[in-house]
N, C-alpha and C. Protein backbone atom coordinates (compact mmCIF):
# COMPACT_ATOMS: atom_id res chain seq x y z
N UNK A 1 10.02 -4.68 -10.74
CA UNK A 1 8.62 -4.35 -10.78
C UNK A 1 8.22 -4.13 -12.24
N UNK A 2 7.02 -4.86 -12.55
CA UNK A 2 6.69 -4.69 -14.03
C UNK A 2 5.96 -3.34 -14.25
N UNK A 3 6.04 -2.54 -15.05
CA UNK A 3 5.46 -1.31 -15.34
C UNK A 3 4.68 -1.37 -16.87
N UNK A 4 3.67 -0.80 -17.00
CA UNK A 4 3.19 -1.30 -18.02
C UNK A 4 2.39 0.35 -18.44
N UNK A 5 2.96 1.35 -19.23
CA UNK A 5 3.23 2.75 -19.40
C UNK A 5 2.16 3.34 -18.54
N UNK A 6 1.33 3.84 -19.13
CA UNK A 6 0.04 4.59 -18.43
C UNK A 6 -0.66 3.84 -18.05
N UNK A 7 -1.24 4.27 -16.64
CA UNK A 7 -2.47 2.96 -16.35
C UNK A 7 -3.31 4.14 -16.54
N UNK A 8 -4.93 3.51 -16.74
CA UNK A 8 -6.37 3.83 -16.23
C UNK A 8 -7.01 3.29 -15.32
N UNK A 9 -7.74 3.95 -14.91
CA UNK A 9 -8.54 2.94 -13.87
C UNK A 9 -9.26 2.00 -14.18
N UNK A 10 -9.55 1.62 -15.39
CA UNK A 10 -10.38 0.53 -16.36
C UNK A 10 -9.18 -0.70 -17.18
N UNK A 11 -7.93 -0.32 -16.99
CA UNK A 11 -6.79 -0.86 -17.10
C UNK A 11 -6.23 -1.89 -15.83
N UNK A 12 -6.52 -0.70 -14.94
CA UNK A 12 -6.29 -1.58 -13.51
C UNK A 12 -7.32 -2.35 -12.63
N UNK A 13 -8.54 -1.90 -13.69
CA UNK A 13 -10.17 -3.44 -13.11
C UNK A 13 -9.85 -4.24 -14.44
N UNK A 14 -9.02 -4.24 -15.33
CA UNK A 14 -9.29 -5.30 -16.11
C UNK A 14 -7.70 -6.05 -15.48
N UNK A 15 -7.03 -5.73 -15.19
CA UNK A 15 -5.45 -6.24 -14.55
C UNK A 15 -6.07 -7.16 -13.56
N UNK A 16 -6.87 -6.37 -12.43
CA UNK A 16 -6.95 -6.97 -11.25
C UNK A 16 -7.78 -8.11 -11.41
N UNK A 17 -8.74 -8.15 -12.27
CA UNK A 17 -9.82 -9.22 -12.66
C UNK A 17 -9.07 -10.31 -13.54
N UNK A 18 -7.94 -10.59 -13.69
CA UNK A 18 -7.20 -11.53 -13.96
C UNK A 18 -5.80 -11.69 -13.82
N UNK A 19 -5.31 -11.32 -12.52
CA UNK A 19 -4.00 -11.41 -11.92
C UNK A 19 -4.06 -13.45 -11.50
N UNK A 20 -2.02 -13.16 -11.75
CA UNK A 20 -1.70 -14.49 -11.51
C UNK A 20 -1.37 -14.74 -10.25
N UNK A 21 -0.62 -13.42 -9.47
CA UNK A 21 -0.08 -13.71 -8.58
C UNK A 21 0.07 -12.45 -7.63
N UNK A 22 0.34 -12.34 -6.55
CA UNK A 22 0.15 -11.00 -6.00
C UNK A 22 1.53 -10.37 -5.76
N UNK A 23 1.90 -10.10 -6.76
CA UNK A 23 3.04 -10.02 -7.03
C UNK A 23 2.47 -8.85 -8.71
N UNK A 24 1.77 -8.83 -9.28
CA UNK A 24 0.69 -8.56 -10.30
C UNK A 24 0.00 -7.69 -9.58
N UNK A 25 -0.73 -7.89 -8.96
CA UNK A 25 -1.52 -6.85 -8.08
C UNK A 25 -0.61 -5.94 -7.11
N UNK A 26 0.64 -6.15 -6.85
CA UNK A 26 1.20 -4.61 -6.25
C UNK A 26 2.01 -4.09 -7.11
N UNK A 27 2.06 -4.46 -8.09
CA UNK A 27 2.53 -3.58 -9.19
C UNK A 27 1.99 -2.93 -9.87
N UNK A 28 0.54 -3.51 -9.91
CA UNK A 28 -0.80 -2.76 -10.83
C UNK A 28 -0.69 -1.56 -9.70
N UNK A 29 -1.21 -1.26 -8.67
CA UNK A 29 -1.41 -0.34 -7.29
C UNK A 29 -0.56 0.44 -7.48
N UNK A 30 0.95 0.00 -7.05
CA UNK A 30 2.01 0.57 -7.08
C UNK A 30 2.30 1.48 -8.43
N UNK A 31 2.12 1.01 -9.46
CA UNK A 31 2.20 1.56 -11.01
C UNK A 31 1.11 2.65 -11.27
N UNK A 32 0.06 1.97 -10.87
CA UNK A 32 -1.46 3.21 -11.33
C UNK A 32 -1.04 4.61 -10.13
N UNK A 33 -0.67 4.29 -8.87
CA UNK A 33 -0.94 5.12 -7.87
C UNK A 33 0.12 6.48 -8.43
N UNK A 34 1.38 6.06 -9.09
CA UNK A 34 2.44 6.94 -8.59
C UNK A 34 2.46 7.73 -9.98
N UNK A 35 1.51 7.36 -10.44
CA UNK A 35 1.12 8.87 -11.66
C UNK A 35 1.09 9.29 -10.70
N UNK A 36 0.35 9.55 -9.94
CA UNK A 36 0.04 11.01 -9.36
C UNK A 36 0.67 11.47 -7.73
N UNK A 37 0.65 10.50 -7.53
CA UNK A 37 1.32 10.86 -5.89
C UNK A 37 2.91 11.06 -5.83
N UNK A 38 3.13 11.47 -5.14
CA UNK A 38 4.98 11.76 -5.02
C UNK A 38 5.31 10.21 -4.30
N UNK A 39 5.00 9.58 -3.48
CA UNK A 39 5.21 8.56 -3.06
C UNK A 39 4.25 7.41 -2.35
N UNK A 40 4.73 6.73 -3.09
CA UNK A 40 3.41 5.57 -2.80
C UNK A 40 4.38 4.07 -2.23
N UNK A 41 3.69 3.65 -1.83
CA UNK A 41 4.45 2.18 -0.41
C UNK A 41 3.21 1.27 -0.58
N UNK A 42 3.44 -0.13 -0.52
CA UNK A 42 3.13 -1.27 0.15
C UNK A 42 3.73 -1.70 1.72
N UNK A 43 3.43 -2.23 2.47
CA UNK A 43 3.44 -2.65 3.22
C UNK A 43 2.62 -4.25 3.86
N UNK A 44 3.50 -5.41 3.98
CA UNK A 44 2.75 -5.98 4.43
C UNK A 44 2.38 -6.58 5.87
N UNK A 45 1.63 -6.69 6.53
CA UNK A 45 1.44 -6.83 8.13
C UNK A 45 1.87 -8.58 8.61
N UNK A 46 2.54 -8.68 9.07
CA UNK A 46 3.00 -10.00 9.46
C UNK A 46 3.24 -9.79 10.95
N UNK A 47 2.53 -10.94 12.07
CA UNK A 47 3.02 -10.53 13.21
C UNK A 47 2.79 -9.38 13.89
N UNK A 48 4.17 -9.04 14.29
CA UNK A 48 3.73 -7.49 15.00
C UNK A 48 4.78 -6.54 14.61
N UNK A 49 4.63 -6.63 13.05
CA UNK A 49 5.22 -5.63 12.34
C UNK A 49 4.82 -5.45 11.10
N UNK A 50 5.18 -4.49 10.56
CA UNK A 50 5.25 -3.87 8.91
C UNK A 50 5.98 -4.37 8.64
N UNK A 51 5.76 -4.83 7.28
CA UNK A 51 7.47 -5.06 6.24
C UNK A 51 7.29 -4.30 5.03
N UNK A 52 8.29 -3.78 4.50
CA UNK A 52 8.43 -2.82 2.81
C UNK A 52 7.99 -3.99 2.04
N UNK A 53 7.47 -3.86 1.46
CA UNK A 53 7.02 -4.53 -0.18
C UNK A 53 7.74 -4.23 -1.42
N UNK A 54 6.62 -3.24 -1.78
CA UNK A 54 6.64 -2.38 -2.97
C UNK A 54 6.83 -1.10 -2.12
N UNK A 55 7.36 -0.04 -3.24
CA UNK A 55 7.55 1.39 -3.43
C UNK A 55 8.00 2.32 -4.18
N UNK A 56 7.47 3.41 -4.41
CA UNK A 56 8.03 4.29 -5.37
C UNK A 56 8.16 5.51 -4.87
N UNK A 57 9.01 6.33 -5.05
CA UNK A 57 9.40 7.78 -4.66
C UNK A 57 9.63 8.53 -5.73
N UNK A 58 9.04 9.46 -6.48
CA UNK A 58 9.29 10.09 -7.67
C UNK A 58 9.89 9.50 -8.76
N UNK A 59 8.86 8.46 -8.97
CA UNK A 59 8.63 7.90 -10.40
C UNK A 59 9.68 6.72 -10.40
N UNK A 60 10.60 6.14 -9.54
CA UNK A 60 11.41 5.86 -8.89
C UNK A 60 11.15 4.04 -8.05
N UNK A 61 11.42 3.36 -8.20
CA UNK A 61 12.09 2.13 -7.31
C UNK A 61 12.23 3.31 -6.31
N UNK A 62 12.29 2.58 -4.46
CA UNK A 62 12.64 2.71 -3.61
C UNK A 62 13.72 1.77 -3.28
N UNK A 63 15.03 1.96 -3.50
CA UNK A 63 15.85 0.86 -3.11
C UNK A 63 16.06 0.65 -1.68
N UNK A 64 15.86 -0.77 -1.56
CA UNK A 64 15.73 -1.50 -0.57
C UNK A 64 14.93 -1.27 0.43
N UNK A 65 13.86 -1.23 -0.31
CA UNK A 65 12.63 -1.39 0.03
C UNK A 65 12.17 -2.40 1.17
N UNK A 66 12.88 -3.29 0.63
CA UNK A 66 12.14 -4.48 1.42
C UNK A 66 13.10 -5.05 2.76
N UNK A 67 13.78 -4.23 2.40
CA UNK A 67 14.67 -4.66 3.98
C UNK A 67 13.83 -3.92 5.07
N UNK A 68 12.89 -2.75 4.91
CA UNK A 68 12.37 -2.15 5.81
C UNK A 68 11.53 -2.47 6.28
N UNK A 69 11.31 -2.83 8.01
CA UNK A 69 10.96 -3.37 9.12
C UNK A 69 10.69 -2.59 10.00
N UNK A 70 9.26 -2.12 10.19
CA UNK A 70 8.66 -1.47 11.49
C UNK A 70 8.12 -2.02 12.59
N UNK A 71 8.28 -2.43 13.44
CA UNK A 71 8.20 -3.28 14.71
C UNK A 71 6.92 -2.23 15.12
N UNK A 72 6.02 -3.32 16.03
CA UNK A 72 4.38 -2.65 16.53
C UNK A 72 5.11 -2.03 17.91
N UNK A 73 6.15 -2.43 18.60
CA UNK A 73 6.22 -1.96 19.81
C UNK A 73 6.45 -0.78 20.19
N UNK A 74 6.13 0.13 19.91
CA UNK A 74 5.62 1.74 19.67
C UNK A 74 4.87 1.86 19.51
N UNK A 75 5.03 3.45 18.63
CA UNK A 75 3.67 4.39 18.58
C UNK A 75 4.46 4.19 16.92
N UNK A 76 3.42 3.84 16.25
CA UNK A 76 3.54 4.05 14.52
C UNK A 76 2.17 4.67 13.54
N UNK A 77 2.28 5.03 12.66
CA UNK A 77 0.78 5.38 11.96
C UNK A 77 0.64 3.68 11.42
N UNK A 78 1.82 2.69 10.77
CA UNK A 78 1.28 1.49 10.66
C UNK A 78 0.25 0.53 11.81
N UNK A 79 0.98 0.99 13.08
CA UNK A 79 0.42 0.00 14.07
C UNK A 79 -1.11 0.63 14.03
N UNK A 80 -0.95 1.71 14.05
CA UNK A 80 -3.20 2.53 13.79
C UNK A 80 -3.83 1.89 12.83
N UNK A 81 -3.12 2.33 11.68
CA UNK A 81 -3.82 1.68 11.23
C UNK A 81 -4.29 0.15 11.13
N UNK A 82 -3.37 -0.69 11.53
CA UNK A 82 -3.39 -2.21 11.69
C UNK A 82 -4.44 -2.19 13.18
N UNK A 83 -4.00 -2.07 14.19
CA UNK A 83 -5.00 -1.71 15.16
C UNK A 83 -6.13 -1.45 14.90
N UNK A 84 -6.59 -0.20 14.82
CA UNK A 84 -7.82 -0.02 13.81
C UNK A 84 -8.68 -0.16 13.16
N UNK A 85 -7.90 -1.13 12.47
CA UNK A 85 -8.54 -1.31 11.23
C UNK A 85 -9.19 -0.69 10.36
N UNK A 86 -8.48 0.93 10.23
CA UNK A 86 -9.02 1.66 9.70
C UNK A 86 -8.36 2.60 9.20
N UNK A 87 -8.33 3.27 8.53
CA UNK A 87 -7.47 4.62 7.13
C UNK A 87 -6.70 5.44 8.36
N UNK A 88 -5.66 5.99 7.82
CA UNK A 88 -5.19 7.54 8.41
C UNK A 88 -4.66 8.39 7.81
N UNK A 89 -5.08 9.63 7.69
CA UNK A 89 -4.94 10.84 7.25
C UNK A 89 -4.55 11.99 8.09
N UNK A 90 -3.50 12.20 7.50
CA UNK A 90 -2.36 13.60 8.33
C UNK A 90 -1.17 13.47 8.38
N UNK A 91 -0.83 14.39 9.47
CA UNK A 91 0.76 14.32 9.27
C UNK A 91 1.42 13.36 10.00
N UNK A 92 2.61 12.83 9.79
CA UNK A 92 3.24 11.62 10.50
C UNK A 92 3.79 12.30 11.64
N UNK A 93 3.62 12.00 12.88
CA UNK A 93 3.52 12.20 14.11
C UNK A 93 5.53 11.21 13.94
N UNK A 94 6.64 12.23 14.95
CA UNK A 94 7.78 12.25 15.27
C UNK A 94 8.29 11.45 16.48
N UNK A 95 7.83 9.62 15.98
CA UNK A 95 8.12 8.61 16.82
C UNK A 95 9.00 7.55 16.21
N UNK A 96 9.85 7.16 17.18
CA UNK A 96 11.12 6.42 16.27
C UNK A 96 10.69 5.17 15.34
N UNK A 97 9.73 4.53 15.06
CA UNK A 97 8.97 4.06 14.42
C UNK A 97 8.76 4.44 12.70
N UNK A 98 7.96 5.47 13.30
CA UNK A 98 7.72 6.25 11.89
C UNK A 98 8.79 7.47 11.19
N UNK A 99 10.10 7.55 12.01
CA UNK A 99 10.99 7.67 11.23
C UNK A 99 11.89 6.61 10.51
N UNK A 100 11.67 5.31 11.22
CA UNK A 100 12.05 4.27 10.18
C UNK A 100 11.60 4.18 8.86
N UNK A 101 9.90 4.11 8.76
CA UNK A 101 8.97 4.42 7.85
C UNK A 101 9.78 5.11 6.91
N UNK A 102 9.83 6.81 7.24
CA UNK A 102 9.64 7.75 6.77
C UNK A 102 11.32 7.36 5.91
N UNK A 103 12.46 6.86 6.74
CA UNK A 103 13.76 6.62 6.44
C UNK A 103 13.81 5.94 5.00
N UNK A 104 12.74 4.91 5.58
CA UNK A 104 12.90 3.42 4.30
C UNK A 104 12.39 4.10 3.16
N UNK A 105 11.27 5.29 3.39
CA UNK A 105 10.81 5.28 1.52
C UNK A 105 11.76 7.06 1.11
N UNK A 106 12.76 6.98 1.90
CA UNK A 106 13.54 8.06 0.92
C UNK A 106 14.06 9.02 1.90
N UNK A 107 13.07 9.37 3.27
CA UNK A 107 13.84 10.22 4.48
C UNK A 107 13.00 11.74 4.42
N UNK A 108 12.36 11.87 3.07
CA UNK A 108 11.90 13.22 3.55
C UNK A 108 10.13 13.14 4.00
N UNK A 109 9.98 13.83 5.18
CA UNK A 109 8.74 13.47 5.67
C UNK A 109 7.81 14.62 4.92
N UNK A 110 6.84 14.18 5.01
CA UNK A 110 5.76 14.91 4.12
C UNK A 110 4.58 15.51 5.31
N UNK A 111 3.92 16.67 4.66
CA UNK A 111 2.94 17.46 4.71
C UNK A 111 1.71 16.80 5.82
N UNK A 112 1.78 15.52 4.71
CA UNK A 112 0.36 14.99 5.31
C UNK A 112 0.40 13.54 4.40
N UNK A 113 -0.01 12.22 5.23
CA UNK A 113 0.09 11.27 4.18
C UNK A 113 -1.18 10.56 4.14
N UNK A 114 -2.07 9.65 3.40
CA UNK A 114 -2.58 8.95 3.63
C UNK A 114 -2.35 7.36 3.89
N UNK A 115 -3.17 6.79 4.69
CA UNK A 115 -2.70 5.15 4.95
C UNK A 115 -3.86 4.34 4.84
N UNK A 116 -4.35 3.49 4.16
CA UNK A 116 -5.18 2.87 4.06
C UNK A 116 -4.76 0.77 4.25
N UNK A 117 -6.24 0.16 4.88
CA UNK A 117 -5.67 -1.09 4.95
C UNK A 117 -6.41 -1.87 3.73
N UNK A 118 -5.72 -2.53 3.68
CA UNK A 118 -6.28 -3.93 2.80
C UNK A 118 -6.35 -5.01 3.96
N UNK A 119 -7.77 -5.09 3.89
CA UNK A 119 -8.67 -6.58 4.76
C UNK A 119 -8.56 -7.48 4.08
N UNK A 120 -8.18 -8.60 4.35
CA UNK A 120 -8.48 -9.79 3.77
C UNK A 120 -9.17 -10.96 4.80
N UNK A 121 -10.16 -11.69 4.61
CA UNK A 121 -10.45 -12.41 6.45
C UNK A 121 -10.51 -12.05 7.37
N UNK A 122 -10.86 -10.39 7.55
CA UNK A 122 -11.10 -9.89 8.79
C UNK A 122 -10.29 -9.28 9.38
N UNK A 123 -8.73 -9.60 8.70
CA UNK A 123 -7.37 -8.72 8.99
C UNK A 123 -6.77 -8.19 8.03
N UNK A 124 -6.05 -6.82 8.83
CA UNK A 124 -5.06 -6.34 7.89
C UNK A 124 -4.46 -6.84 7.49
N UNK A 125 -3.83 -7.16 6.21
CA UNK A 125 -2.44 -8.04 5.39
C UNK A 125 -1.83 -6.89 4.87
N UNK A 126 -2.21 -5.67 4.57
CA UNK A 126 -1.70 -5.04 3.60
C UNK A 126 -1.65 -3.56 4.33
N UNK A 127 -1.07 -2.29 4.08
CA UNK A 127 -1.03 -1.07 4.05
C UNK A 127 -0.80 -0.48 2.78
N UNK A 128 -1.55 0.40 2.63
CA UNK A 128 -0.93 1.00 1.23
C UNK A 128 -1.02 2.64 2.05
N UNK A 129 0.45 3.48 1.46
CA UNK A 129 0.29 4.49 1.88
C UNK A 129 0.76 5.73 0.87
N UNK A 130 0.48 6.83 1.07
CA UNK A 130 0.46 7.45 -0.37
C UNK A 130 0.65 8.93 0.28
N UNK A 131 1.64 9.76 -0.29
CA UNK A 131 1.93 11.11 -0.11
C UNK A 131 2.12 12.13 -1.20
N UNK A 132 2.38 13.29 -1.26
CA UNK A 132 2.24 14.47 -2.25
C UNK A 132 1.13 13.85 -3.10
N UNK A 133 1.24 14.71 -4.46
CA UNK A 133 -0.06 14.75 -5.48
C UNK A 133 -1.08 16.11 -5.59
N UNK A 134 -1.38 16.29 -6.90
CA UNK A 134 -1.70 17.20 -7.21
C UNK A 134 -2.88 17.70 -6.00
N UNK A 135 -3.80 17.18 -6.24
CA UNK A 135 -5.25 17.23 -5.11
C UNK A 135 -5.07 16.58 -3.51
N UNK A 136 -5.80 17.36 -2.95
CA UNK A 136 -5.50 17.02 -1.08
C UNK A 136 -6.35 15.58 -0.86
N UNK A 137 -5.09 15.04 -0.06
CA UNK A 137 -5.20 13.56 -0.31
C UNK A 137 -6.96 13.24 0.46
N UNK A 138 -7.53 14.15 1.10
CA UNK A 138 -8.62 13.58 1.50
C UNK A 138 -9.62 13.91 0.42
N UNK A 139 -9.37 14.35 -0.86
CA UNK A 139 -10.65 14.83 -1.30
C UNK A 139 -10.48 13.13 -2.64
N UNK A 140 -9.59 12.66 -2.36
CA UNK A 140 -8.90 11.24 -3.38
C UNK A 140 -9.25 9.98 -2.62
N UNK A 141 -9.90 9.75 -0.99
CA UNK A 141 -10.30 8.85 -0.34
C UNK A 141 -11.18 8.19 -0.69
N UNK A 142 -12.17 8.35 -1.21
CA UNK A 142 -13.34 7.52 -1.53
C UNK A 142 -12.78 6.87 -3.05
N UNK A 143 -11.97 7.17 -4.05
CA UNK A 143 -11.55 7.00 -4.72
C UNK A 143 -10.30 5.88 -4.56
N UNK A 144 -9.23 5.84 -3.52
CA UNK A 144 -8.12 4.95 -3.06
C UNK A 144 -9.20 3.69 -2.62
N UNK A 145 -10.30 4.66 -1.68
CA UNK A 145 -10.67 3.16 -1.08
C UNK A 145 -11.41 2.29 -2.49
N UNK A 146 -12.36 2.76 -3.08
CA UNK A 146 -12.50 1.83 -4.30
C UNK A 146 -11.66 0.84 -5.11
N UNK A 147 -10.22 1.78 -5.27
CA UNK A 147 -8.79 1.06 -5.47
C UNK A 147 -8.64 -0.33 -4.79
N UNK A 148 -8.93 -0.11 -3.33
CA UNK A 148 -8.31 -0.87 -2.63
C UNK A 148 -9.59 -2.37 -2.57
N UNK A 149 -10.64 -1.84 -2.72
CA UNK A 149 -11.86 -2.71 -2.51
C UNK A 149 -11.51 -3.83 -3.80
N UNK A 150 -11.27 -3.08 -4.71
CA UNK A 150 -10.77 -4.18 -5.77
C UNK A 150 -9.72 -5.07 -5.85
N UNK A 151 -8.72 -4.78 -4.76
CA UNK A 151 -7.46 -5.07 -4.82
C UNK A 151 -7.75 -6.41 -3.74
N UNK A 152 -8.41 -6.27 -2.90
CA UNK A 152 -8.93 -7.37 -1.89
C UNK A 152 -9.51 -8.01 -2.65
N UNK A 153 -10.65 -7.95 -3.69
CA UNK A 153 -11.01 -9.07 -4.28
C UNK A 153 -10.25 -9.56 -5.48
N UNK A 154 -9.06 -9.26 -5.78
CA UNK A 154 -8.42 -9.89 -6.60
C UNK A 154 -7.25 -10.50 -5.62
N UNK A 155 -7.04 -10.10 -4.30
CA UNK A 155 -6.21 -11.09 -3.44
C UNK A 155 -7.43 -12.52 -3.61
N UNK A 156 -8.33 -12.31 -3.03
CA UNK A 156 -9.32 -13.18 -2.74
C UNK A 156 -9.57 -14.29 -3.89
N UNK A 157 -9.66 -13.64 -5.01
CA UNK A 157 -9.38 -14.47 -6.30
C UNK A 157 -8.57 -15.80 -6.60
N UNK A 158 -7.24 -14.96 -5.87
CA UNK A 158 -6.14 -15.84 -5.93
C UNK A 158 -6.41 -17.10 -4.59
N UNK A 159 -6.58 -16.36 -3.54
CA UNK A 159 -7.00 -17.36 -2.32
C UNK A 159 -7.94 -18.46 -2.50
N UNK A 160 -9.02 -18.28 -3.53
CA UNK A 160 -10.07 -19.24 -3.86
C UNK A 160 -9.86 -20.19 -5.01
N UNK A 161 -8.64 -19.27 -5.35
CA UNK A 161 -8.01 -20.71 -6.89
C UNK A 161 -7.22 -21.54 -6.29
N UNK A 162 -6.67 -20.71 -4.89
CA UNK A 162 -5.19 -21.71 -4.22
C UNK A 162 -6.17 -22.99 -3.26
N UNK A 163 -7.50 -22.77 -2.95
CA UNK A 163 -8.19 -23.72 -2.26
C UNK A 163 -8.55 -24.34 -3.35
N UNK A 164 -9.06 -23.99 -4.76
CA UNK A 164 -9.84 -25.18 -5.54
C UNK A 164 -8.90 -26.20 -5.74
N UNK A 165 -7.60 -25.78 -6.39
CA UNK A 165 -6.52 -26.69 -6.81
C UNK A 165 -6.16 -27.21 -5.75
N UNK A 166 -6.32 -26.95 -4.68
CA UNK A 166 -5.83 -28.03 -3.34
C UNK A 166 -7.10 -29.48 -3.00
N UNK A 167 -8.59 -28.71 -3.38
CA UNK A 167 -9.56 -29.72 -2.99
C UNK A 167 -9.46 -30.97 -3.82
């Protein structure tokens, strides 16, 4: 994962407004987010599951990250939010699911987490989810979601360069 020292939030609209690859954009997310949060995750929605992406756990790589696989056939906070199509905030509810989750980014469950989706075309592609941090993660929502509003249009970016060069 490329790290690039301190982000700003004027660091990470000038990143996202000229990413190559999305691969660039979850590292910008992943990098800006974990100043401040104790743990921050990607997730991407394929099918009828989660997969690990990106992650960080106290400043930290999550190793093996990406082997982690949450299946929809349960009760998960991923499947809500993918369902949904919409944010979740609180504590992670004690279903074998979301102790996979909780397993893959390090094992210790937290307080209260937030989960937000990234839309792209009308569907979830993305989860981003985010725990500890100085301030209570709901008073930082309108703020993630702005994060995230940008982060869809720099997926989108890429989606509309991968159609020009094809036409």
């Amino acid at each position: 994962m490329r790290r690039v020292g301190h982000y700003s939030i004027d660091l990470v609209s000038q990143t996202l407004a000229k990413v190559d690859d999305r691969e660039e954009i979850a590292d910008t997310l992943v990098g800006y987010l974990s100043q401040e949060f104790k743990r921050v995750a990607l997730f991407v929605i394929r099918g009828d599951a989660a997969f690990g992406w990106k992650g960080i756990n106290r400043g930290e790589g999550i190793r093996d990250f990406g082997k982690v696989v949450i299946p929809f056939m349960g009760q998960s906070v991923l499947k809500t939010v993918t369902d949904g199509m919409a944010y979740y905030l609180g504590s992670i509810p004690d279903t074998a699911e979301n102790m996979v989750m909780i397993s893959g980014m390090g094992g210790e469950k937290p307080s209260a987490a937030l989960l937000l989706p990234l839309i792209v075309s009308g569907r979830v592609v993305m989860i981003l989810y985010v725990d500890g941090g100085e301030k209570e993660l709901g008073e930082r929502f309108m703020e993630l979601h702005r994060l995230l509003a940008k982060a869809v249009l720099a997926f989108e970016i890429l989606i509309f360069r991968e159609k020009i060069l094809m036409l």
